[in-house]
PDB file of N, CA and C in Angstrom:
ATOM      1  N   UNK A   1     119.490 104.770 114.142  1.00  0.00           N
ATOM      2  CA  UNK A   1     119.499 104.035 112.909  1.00  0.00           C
ATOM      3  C   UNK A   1     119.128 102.584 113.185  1.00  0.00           C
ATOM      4  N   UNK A   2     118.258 101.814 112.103  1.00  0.00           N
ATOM      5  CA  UNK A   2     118.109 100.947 112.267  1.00  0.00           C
ATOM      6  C   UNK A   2     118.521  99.682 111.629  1.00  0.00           C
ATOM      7  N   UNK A   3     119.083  98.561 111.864  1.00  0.00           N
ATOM      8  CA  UNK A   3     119.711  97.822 110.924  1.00  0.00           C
ATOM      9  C   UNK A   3     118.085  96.550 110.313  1.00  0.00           C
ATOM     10  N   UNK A   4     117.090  97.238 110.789  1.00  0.00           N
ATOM     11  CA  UNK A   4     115.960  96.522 110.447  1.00  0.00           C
ATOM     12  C   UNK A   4     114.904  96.858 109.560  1.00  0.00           C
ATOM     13  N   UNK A   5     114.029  96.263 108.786  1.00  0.00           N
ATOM     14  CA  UNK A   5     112.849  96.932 108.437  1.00  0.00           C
ATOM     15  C   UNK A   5     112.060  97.612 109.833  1.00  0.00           C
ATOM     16  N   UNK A   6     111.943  99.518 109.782  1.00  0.00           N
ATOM     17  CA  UNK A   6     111.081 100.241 110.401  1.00  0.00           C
ATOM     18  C   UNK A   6     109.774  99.818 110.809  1.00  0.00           C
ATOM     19  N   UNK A   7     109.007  98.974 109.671  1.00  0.00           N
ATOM     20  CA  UNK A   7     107.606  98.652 109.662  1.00  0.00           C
ATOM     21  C   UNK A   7     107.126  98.464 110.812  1.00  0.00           C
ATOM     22  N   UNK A   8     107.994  97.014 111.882  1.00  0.00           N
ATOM     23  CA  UNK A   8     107.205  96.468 112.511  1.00  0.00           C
ATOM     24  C   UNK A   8     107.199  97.236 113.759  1.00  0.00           C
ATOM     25  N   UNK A   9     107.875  98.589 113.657  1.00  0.00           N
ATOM     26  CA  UNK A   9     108.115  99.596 114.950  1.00  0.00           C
ATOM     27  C   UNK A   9     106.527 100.859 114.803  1.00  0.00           C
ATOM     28  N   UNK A  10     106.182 101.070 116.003  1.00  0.00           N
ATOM     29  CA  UNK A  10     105.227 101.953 116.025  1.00  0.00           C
ATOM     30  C   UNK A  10     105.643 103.200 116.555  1.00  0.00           C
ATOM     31  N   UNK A  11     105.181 104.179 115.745  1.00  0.00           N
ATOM     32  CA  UNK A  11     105.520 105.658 116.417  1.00  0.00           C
ATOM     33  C   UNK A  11     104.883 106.188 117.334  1.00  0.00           C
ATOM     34  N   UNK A  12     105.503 106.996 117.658  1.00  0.00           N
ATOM     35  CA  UNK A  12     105.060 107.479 119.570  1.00  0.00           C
ATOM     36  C   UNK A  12     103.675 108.185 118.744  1.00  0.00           C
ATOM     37  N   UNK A  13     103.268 108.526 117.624  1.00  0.00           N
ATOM     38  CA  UNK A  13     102.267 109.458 117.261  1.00  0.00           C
ATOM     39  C   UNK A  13     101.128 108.393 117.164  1.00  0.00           C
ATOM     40  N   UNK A  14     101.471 107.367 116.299  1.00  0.00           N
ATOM     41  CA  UNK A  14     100.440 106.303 116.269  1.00  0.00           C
ATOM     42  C   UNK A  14     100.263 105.827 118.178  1.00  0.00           C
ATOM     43  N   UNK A  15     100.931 105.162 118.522  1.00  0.00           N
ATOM     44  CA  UNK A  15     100.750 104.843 120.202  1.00  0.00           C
ATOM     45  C   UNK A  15     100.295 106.061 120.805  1.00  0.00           C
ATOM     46  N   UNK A  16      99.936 107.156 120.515  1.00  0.00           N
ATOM     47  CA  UNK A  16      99.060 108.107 121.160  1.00  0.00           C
ATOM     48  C   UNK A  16      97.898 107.894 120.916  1.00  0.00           C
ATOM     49  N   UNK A  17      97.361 107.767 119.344  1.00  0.00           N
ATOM     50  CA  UNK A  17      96.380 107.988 118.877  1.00  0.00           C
ATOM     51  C   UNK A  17      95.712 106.343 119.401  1.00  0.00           C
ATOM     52  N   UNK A  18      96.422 105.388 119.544  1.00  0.00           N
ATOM     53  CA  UNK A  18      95.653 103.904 119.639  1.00  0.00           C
ATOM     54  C   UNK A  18      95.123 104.708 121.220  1.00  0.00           C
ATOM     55  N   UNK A  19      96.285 104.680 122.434  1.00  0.00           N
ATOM     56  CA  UNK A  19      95.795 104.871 123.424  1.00  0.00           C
ATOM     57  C   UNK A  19      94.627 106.346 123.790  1.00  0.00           C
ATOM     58  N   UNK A  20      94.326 107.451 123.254  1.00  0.00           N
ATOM     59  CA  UNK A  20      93.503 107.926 122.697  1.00  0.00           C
ATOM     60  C   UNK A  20      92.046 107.641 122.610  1.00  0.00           C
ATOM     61  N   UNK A  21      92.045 106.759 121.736  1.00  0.00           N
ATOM     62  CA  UNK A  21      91.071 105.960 120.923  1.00  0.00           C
ATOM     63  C   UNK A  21      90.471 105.137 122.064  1.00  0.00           C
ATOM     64  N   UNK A  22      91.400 104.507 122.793  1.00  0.00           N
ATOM     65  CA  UNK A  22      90.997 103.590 123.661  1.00  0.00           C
ATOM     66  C   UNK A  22      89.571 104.137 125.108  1.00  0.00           C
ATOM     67  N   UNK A  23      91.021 105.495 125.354  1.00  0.00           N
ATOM     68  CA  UNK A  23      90.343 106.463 126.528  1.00  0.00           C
ATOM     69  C   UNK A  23      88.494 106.789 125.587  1.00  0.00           C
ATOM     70  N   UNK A  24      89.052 107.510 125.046  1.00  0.00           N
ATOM     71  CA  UNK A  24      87.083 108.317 124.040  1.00  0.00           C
ATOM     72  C   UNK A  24      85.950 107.228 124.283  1.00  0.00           C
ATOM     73  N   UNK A  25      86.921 105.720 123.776  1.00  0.00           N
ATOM     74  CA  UNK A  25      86.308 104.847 123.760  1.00  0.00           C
ATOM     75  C   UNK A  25      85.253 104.598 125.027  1.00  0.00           C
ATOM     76  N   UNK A  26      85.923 104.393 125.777  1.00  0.00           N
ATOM     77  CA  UNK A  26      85.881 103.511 127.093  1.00  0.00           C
ATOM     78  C   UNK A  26      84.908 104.795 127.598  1.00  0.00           C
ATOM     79  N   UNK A  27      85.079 106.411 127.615  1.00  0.00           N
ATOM     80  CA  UNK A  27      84.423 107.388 128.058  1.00  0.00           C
ATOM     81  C   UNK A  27      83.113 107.934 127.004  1.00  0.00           C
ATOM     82  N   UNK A  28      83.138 107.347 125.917  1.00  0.00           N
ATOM     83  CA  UNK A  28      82.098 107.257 125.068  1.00  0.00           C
ATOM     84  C   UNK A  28      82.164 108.813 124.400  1.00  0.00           C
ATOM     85  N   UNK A  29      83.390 109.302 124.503  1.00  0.00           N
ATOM     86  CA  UNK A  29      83.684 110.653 123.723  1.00  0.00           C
ATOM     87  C   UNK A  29      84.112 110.930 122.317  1.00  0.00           C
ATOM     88  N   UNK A  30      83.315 110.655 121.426  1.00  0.00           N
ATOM     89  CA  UNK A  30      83.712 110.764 119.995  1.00  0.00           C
ATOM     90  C   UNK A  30      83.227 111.889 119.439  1.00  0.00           C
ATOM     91  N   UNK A  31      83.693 113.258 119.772  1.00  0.00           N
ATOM     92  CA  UNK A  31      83.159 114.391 119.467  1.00  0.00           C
ATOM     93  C   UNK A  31      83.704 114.712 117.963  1.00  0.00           C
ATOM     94  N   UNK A  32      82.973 114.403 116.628  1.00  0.00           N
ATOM     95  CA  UNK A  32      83.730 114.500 115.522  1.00  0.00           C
ATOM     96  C   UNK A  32      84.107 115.987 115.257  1.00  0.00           C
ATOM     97  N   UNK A  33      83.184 116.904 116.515  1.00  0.00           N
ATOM     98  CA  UNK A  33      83.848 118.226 115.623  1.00  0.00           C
ATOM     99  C   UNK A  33      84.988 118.989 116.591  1.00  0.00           C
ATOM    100  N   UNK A  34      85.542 118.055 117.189  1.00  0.00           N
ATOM    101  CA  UNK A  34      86.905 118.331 117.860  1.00  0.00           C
ATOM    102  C   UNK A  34      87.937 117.289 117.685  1.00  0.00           C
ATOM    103  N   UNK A  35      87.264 116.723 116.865  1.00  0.00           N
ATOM    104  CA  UNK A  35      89.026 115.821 116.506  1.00  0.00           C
ATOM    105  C   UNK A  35      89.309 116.193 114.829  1.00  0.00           C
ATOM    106  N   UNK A  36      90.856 115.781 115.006  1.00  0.00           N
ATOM    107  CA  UNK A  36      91.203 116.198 113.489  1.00  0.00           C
ATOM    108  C   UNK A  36      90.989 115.709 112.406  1.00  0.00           C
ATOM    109  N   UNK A  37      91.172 115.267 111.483  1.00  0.00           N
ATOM    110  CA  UNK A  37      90.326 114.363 110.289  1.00  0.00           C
ATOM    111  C   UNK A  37      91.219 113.172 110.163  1.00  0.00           C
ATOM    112  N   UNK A  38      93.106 113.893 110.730  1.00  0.00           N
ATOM    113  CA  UNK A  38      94.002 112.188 111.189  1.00  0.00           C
ATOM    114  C   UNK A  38      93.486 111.424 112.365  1.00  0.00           C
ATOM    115  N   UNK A  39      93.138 111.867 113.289  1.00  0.00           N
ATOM    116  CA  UNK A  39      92.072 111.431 114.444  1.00  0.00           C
ATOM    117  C   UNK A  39      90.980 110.503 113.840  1.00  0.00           C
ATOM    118  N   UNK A  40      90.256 111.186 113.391  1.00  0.00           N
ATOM    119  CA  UNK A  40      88.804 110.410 112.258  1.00  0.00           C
ATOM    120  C   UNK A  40      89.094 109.375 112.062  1.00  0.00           C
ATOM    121  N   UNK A  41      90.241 109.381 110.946  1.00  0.00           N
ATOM    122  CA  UNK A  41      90.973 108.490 110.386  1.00  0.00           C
ATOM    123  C   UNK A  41      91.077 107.314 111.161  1.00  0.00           C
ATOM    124  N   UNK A  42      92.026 107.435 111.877  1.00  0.00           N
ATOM    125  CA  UNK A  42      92.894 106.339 112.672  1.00  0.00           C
ATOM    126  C   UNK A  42      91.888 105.831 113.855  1.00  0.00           C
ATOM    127  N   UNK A  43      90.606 106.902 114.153  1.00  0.00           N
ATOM    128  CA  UNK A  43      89.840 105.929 115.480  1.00  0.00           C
ATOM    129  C   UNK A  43      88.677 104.980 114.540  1.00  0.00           C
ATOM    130  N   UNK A  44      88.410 105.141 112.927  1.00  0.00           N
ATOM    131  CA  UNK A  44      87.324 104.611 111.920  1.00  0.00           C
ATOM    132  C   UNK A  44      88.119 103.328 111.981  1.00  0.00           C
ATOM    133  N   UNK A  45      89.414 103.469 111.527  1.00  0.00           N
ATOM    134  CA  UNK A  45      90.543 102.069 111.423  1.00  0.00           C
ATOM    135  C   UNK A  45      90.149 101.297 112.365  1.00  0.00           C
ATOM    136  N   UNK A  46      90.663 101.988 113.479  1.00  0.00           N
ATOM    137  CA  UNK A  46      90.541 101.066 114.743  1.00  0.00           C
ATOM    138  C   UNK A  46      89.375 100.503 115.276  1.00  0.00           C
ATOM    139  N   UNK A  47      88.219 101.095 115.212  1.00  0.00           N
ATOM    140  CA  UNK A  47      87.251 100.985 115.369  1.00  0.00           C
ATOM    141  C   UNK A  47      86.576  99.627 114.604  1.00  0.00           C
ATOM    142  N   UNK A  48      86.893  99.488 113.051  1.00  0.00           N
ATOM    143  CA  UNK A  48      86.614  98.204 112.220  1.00  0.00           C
ATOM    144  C   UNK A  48      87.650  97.417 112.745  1.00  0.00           C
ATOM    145  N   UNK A  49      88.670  97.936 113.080  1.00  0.00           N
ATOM    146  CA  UNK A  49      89.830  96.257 113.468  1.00  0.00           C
ATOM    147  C   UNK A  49      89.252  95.812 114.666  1.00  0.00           C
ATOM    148  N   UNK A  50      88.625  96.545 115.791  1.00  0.00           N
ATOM    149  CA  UNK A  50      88.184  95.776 117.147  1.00  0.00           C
ATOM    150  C   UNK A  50      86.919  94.960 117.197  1.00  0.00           C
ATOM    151  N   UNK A  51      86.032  95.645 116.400  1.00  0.00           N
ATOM    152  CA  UNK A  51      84.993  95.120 115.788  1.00  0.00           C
ATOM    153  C   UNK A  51      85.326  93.702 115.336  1.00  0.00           C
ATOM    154  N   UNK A  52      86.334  93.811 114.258  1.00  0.00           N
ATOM    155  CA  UNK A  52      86.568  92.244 113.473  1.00  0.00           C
ATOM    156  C   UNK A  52      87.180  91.570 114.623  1.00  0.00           C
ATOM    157  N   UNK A  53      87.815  91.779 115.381  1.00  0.00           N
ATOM    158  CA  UNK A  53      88.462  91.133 116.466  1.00  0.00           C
ATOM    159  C   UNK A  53      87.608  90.501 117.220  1.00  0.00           C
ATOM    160  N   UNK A  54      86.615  90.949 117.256  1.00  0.00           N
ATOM    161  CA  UNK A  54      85.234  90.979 118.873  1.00  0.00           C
ATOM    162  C   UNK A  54      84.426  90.056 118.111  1.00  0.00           C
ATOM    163  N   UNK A  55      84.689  90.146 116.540  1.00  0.00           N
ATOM    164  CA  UNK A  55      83.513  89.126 116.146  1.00  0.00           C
ATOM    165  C   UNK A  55      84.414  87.384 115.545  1.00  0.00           C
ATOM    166  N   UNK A  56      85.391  87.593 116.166  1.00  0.00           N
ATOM    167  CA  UNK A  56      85.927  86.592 115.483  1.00  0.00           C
ATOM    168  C   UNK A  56      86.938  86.137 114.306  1.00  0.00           C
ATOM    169  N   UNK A  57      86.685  87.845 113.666  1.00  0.00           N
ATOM    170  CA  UNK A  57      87.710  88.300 111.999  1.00  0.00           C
ATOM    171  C   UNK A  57      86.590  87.319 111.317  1.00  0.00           C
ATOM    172  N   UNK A  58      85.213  87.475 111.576  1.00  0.00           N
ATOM    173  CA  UNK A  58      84.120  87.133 110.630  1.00  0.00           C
ATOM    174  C   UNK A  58      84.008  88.251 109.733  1.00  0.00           C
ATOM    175  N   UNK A  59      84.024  89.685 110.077  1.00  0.00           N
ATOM    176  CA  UNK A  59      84.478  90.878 109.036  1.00  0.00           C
ATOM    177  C   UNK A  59      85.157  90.545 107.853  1.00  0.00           C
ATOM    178  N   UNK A  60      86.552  89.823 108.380  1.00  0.00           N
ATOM    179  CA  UNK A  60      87.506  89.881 107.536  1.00  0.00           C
ATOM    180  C   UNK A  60      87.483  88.794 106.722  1.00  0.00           C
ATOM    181  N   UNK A  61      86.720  87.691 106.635  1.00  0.00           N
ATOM    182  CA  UNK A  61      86.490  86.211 106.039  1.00  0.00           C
ATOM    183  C   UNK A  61      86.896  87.137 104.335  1.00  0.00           C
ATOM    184  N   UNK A  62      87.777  86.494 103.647  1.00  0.00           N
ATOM    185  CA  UNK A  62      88.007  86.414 102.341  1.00  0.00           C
ATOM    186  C   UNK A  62      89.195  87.751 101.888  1.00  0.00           C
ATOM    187  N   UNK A  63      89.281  88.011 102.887  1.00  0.00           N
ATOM    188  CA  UNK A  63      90.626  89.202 102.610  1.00  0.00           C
ATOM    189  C   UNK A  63      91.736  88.814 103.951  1.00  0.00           C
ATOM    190  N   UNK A  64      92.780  89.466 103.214  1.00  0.00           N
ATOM    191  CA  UNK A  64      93.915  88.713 104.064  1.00  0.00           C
ATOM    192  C   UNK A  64      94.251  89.954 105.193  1.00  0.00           C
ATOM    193  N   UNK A  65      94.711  89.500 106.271  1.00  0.00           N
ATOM    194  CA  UNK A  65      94.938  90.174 107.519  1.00  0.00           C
ATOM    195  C   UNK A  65      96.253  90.853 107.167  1.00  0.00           C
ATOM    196  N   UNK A  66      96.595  91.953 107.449  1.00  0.00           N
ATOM    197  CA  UNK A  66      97.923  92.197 107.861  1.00  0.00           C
ATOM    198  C   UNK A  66      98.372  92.292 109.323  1.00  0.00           C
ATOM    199  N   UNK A  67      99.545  91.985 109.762  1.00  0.00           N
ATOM    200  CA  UNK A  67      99.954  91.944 110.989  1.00  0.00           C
ATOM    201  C   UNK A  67      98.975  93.066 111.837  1.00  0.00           C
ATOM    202  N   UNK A  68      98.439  93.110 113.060  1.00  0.00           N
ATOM    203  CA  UNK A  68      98.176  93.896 113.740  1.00  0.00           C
ATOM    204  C   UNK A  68      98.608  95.167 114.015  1.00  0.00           C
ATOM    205  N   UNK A  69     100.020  95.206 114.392  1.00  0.00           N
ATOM    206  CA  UNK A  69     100.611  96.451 114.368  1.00  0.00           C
ATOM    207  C   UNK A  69     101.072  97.092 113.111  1.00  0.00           C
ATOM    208  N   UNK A  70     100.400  96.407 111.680  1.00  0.00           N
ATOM    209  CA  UNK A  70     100.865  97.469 110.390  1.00  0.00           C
ATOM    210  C   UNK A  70      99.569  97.866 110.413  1.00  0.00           C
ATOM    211  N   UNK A  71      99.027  98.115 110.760  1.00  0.00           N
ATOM    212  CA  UNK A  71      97.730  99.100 110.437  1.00  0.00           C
ATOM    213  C   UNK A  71      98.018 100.703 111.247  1.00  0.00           C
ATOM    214  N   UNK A  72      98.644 100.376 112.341  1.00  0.00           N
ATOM    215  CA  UNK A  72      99.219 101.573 113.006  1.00  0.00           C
ATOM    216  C   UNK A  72     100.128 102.385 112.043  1.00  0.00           C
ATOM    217  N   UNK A  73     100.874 102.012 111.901  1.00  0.00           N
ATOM    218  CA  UNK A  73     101.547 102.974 110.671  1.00  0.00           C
ATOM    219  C   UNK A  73     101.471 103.171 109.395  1.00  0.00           C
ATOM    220  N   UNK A  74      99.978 103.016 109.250  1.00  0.00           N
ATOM    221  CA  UNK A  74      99.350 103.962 108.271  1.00  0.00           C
ATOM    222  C   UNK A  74      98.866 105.446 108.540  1.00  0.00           C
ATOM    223  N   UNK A  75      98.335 105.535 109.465  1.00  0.00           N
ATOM    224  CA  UNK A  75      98.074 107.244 109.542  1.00  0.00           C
ATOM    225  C   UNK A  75      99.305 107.795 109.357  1.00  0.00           C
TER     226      UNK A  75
END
């Protein structure tokens, strides 16, 4: 139990899928017809957040950021 807002905690399911994402990445394995469509999901996310990151959050100019780790617990 937690005496806190959950939010800013990440689940072992999301911390799979970031580190995941990372490995495909780095091995250039994005086989869309072996991952699941929550897979899809969560490596498209990640994929635009590193992007905006790499460019500066020039992506993101005129919309507001949410913390880094709330995007994880959306899938």
């Amino acid at each position: 139990m937690l005496d806190t807002c959950p939010k800013p905690y990440i689940t072992a399911e999301s911390q799979s899928l970031i580190e995941e994402f990372f490995v495909r990445r780095r091995l250039r394995g994005f086989d869309g017809e072996e991952l699941s469509a929550r897979q899809v999901e969560a490596f498209v996310i990640l994929e635009r957040e590193l992007t905006a990151e790499m460019n500066g959050g020039r992506e993101n100019a005129g919309r507001s950021l949410a913390p880094a780790n709330s995007m994880v617990n959306d899938f």
